[in-house]
C-alpha atoms as a PDB file:
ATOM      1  CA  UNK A   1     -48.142  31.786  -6.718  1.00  0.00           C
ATOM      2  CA  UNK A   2     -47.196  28.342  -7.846  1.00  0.00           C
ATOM      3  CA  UNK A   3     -44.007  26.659  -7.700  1.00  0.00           C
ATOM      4  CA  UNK A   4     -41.766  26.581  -9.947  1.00  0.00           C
ATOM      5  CA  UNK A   5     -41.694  23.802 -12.417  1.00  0.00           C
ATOM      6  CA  UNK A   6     -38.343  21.254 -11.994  1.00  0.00           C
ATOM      7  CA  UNK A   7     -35.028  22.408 -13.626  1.00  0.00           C
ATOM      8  CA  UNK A   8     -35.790  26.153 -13.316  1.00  0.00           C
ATOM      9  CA  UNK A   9     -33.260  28.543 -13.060  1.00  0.00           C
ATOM     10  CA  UNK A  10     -34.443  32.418 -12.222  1.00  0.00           C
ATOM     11  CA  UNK A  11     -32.872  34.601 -14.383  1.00  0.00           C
ATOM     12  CA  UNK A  12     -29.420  35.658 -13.627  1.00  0.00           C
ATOM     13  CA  UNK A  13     -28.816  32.628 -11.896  1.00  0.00           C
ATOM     14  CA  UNK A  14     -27.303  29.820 -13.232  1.00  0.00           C
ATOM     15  CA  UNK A  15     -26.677  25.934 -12.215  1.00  0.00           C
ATOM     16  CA  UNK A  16     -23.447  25.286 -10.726  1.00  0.00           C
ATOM     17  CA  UNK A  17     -20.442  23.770 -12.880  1.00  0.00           C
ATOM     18  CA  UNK A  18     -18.650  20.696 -12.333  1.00  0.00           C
ATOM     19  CA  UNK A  19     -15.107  21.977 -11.296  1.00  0.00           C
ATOM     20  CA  UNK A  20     -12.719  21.815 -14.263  1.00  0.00           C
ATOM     21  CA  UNK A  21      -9.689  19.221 -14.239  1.00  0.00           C
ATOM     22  CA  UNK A  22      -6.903  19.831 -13.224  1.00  0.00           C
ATOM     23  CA  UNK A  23      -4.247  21.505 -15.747  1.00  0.00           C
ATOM     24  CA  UNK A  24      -1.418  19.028 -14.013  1.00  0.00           C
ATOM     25  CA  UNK A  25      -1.433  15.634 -14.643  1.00  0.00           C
ATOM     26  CA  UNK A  26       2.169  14.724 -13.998  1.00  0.00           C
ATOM     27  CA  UNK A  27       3.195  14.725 -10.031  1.00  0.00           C
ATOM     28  CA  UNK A  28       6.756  13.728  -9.326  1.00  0.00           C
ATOM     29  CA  UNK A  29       7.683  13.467  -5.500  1.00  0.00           C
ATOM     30  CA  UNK A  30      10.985  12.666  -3.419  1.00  0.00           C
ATOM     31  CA  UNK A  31      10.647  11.596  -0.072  1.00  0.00           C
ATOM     32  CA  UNK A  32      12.404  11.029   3.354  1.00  0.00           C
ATOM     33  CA  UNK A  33      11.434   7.601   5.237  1.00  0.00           C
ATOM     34  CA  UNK A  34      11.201   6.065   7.844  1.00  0.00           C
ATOM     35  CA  UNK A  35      11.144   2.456   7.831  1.00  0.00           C
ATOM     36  CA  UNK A  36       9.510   0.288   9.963  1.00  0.00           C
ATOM     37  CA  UNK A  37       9.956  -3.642   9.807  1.00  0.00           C
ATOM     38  CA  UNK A  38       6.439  -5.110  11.017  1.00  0.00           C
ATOM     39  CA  UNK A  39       7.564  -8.418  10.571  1.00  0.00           C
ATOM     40  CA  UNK A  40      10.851 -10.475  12.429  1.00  0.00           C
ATOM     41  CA  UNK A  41      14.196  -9.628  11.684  1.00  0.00           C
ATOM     42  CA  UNK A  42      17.895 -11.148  12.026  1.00  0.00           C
ATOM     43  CA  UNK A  43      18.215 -10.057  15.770  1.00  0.00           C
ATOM     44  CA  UNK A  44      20.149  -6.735  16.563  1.00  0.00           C
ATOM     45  CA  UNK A  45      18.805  -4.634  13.499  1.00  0.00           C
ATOM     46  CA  UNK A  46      17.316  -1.873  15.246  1.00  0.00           C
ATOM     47  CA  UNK A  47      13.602  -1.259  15.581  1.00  0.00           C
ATOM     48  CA  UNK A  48      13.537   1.598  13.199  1.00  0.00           C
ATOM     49  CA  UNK A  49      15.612   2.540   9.639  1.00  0.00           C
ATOM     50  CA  UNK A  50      15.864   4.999   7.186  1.00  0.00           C
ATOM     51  CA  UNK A  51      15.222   5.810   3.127  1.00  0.00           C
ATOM     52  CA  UNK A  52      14.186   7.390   0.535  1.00  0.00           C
ATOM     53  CA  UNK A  53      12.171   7.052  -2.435  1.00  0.00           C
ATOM     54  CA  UNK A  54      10.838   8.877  -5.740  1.00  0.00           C
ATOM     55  CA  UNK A  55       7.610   8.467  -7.452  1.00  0.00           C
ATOM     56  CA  UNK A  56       6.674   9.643 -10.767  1.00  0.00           C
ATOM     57  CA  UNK A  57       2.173   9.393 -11.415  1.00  0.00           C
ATOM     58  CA  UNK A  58       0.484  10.644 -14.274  1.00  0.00           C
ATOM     59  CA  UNK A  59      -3.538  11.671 -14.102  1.00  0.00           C
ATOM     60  CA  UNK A  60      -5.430   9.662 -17.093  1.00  0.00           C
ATOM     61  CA  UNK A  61      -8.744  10.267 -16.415  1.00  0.00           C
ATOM     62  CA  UNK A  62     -10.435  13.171 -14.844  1.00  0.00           C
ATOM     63  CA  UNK A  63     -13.808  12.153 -13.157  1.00  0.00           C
ATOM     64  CA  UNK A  64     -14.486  15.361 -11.556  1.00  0.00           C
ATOM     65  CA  UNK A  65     -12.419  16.175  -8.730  1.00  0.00           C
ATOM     66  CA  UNK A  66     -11.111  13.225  -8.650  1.00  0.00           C
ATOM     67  CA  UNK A  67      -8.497  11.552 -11.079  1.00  0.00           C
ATOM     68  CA  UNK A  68      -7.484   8.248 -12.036  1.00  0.00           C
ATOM     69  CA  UNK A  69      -3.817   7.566 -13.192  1.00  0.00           C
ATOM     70  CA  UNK A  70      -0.708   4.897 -13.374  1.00  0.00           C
ATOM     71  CA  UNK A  71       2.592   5.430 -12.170  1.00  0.00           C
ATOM     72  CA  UNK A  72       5.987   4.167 -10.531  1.00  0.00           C
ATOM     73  CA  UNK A  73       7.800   4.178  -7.549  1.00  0.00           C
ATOM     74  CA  UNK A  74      11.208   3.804  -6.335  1.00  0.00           C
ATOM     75  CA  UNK A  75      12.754   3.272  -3.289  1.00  0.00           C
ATOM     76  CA  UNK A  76      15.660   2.524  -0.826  1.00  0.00           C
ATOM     77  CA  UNK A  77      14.764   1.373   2.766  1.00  0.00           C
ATOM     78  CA  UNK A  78      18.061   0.666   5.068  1.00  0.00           C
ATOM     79  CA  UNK A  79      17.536  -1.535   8.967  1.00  0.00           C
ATOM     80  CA  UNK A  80      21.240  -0.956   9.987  1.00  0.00           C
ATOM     81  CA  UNK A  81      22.478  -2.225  13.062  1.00  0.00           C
ATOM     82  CA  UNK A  82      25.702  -0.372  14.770  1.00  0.00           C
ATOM     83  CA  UNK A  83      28.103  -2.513  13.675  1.00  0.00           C
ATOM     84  CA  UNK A  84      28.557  -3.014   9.403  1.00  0.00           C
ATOM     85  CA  UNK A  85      25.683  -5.278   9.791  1.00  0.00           C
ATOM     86  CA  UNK A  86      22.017  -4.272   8.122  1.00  0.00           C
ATOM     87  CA  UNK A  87      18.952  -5.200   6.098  1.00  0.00           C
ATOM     88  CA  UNK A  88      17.860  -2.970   3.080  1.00  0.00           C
ATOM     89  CA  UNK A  89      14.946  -2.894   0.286  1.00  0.00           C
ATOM     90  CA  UNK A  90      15.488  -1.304  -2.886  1.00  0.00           C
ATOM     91  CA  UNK A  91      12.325  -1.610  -4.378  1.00  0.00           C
ATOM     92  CA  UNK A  92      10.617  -0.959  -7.967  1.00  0.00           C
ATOM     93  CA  UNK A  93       6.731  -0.757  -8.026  1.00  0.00           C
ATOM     94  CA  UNK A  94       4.283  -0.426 -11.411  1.00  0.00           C
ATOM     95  CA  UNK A  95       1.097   1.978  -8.958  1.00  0.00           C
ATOM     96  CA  UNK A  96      -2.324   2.402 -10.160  1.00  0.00           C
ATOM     97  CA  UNK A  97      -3.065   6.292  -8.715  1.00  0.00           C
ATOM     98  CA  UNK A  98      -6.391   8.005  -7.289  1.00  0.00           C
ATOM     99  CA  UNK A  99      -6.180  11.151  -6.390  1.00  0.00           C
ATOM    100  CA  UNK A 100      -8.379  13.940  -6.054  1.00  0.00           C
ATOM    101  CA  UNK A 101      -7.399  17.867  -6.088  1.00  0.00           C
ATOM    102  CA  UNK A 102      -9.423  19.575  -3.471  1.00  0.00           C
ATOM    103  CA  UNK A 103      -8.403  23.161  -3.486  1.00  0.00           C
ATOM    104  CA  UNK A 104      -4.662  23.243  -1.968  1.00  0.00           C
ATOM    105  CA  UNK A 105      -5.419  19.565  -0.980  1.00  0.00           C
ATOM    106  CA  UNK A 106      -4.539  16.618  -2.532  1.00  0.00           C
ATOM    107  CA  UNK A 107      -5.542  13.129  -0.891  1.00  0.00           C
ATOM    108  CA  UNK A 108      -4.106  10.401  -2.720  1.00  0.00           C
ATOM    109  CA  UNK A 109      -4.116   6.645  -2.320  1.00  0.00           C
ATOM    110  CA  UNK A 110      -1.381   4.096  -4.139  1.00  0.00           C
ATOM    111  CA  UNK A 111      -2.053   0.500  -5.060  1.00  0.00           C
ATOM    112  CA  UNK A 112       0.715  -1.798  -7.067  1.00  0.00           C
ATOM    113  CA  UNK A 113       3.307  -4.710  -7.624  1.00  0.00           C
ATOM    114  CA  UNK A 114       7.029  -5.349  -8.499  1.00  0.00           C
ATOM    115  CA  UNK A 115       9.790  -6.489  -7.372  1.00  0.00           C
ATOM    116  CA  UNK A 116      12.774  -5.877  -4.045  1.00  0.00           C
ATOM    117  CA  UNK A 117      16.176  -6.184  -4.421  1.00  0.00           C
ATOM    118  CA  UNK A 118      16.627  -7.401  -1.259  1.00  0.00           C
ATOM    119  CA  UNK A 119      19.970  -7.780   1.117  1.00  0.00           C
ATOM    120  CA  UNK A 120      21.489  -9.127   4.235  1.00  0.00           C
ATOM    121  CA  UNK A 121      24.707  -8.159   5.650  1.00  0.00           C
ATOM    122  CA  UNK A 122      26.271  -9.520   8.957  1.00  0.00           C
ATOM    123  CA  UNK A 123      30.347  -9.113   9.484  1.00  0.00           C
ATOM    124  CA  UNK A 124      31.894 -12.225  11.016  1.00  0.00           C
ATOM    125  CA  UNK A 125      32.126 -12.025  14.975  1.00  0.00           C
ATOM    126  CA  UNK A 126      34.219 -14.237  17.285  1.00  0.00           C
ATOM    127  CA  UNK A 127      30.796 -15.484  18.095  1.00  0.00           C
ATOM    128  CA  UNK A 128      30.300 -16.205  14.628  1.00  0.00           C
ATOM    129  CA  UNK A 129      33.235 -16.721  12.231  1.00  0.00           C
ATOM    130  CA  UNK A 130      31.545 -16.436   9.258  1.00  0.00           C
ATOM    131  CA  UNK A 131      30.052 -13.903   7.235  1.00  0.00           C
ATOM    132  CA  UNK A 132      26.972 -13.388   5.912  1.00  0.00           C
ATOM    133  CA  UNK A 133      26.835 -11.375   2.444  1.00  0.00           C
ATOM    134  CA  UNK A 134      22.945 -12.528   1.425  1.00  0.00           C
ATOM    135  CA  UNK A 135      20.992 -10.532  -1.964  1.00  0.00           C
ATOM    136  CA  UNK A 136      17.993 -12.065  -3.337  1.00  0.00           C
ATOM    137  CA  UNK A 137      14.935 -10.598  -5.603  1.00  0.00           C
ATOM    138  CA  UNK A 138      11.623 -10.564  -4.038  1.00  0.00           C
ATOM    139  CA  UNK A 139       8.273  -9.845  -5.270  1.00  0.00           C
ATOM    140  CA  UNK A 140       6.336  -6.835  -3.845  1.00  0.00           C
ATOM    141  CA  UNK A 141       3.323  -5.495  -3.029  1.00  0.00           C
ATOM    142  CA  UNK A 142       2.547  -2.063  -2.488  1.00  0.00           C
ATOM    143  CA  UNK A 143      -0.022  -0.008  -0.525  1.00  0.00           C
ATOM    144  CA  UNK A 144       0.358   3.751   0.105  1.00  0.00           C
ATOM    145  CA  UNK A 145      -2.067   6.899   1.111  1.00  0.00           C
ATOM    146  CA  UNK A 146      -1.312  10.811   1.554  1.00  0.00           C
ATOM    147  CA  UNK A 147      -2.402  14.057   1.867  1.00  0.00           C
ATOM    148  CA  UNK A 148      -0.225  16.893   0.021  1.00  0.00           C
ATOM    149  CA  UNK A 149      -0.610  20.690   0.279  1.00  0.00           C
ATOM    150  CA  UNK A 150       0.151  23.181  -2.339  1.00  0.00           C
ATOM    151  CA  UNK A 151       2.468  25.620  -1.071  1.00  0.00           C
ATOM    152  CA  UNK A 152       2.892  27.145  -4.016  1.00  0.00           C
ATOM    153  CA  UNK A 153       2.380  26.385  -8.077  1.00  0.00           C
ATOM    154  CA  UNK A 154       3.442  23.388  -8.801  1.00  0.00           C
ATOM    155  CA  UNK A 155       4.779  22.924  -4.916  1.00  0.00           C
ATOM    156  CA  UNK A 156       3.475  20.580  -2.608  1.00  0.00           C
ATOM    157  CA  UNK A 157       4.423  19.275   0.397  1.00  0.00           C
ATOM    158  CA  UNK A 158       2.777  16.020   2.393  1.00  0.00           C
ATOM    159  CA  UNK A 159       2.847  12.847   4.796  1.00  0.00           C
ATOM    160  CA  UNK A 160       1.756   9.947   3.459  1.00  0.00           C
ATOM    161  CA  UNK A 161       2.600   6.103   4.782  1.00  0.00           C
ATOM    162  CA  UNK A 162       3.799   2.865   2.667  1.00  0.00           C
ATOM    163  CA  UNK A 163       3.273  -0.691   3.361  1.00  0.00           C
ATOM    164  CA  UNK A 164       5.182  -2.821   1.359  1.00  0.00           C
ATOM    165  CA  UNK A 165       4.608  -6.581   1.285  1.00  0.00           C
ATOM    166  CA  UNK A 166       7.787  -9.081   0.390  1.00  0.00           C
ATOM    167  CA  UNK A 167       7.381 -12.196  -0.137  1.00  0.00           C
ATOM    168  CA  UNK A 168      10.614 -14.840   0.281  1.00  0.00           C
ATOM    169  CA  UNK A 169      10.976 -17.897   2.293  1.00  0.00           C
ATOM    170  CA  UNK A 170      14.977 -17.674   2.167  1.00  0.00           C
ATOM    171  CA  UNK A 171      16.510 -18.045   5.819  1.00  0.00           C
ATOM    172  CA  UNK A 172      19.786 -16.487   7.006  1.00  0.00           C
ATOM    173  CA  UNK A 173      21.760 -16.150  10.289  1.00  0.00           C
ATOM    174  CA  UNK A 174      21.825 -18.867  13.292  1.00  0.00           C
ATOM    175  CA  UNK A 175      18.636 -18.819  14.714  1.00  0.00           C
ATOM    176  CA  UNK A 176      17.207 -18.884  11.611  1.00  0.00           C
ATOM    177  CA  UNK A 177      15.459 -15.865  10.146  1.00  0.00           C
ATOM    178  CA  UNK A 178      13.115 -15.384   6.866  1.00  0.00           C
ATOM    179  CA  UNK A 179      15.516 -11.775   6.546  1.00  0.00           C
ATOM    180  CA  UNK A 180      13.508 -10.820   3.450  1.00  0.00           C
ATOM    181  CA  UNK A 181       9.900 -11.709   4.519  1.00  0.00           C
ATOM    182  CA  UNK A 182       9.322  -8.461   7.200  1.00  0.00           C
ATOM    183  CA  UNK A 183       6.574  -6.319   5.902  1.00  0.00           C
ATOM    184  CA  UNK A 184       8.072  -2.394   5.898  1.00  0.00           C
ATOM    185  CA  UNK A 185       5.734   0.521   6.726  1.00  0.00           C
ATOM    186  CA  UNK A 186       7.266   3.946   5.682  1.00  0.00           C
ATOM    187  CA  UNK A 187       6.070   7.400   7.047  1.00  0.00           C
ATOM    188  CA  UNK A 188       7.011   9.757   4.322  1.00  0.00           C
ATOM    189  CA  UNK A 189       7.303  13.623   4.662  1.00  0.00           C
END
């Protein structure tokens, strides 16, 4: 017998089929976080805060399993210290999204830019008499990855991690400290 020529298929058989996209092309997530400063802070903040966030994608363009999509995040990221005195991000960023959907898994990776209301609060002290009230608006840059499970239709639940890049050369507190400059990393569930 010979072989078969190229591109046969034996009857009953046919060639496999590109998966079809998915039906969902909105995702909408709220998260816990937990903030990690990777950069100096006013001393006293302690080494790990707390937030929260929502982000809102959309899928425009199917490429297989994989998608390509735009979307926007927001978020609140709190350093507190034990007295009234803390350092918080409250941060809007336009994302470019790629995603795929894997079965129950979707890996997902974040890339974008906006802006951080930023803030810096320190009582007064009998060390230090005066106060220290500081806000300022910083540009941003944000990186993010994931991995969600579906649970159940239209149910997922994931980890994923945020850096977020600030950018400010303002000083505050005595010895001097670029407060809004610390890069945050956020572990999301």
């Amino acid at each position: 017998a010979e072989p078969a020529p190229a591109g046969y298929v034996p009857p009953g058989k046919h060639e496999p089929e590109a998966p079809p996209p998915s039906p969902y092309k909105w995702h909408i997530a709220a998260d816990a976080r937990l903030a990690v400063p990777l950069g100096a802070t006013p001393p006293n903040l302690a080494p790990v805060g707390y937030g929260g966030g929502i982000q809102v994608t959309r899928a425009l363009l199917d490429v297989g399993r994989m998608r390509l999509g735009l979307g926007a995040d927001f978020a609140y990221q709190r350093i507190p210290h034990a007295s009234d005195e803390f350092l918080s991000q409250m941060t809007f960023a336009a994302l470019a999204v790629l995603d795929g959907i894997f079965g129950r898994l979707r890996p997902w990776i974040v890339a974008g830019a906006g802006l951080s209301v930023a803030e810096y609060r320190k009582p007064a002290t009998s060390v230090m008499p005066i106060a220290i009230d500081s806000n300022a608006v910083v540009p941003l840059v944000e990186i993010g990855l994931g991995l969600d499970i579906e649970l159940a239709r239209n149910v997922d639940l994931g980890l994923g991690g945020e850096l977020d890049l600030t950018f400010s050369s303002l000083t505050v507190g005595a010895p001097p400290v670029e407060a809004f400059q610390p890069r945050l990393f956020s572990a999301r569930l």
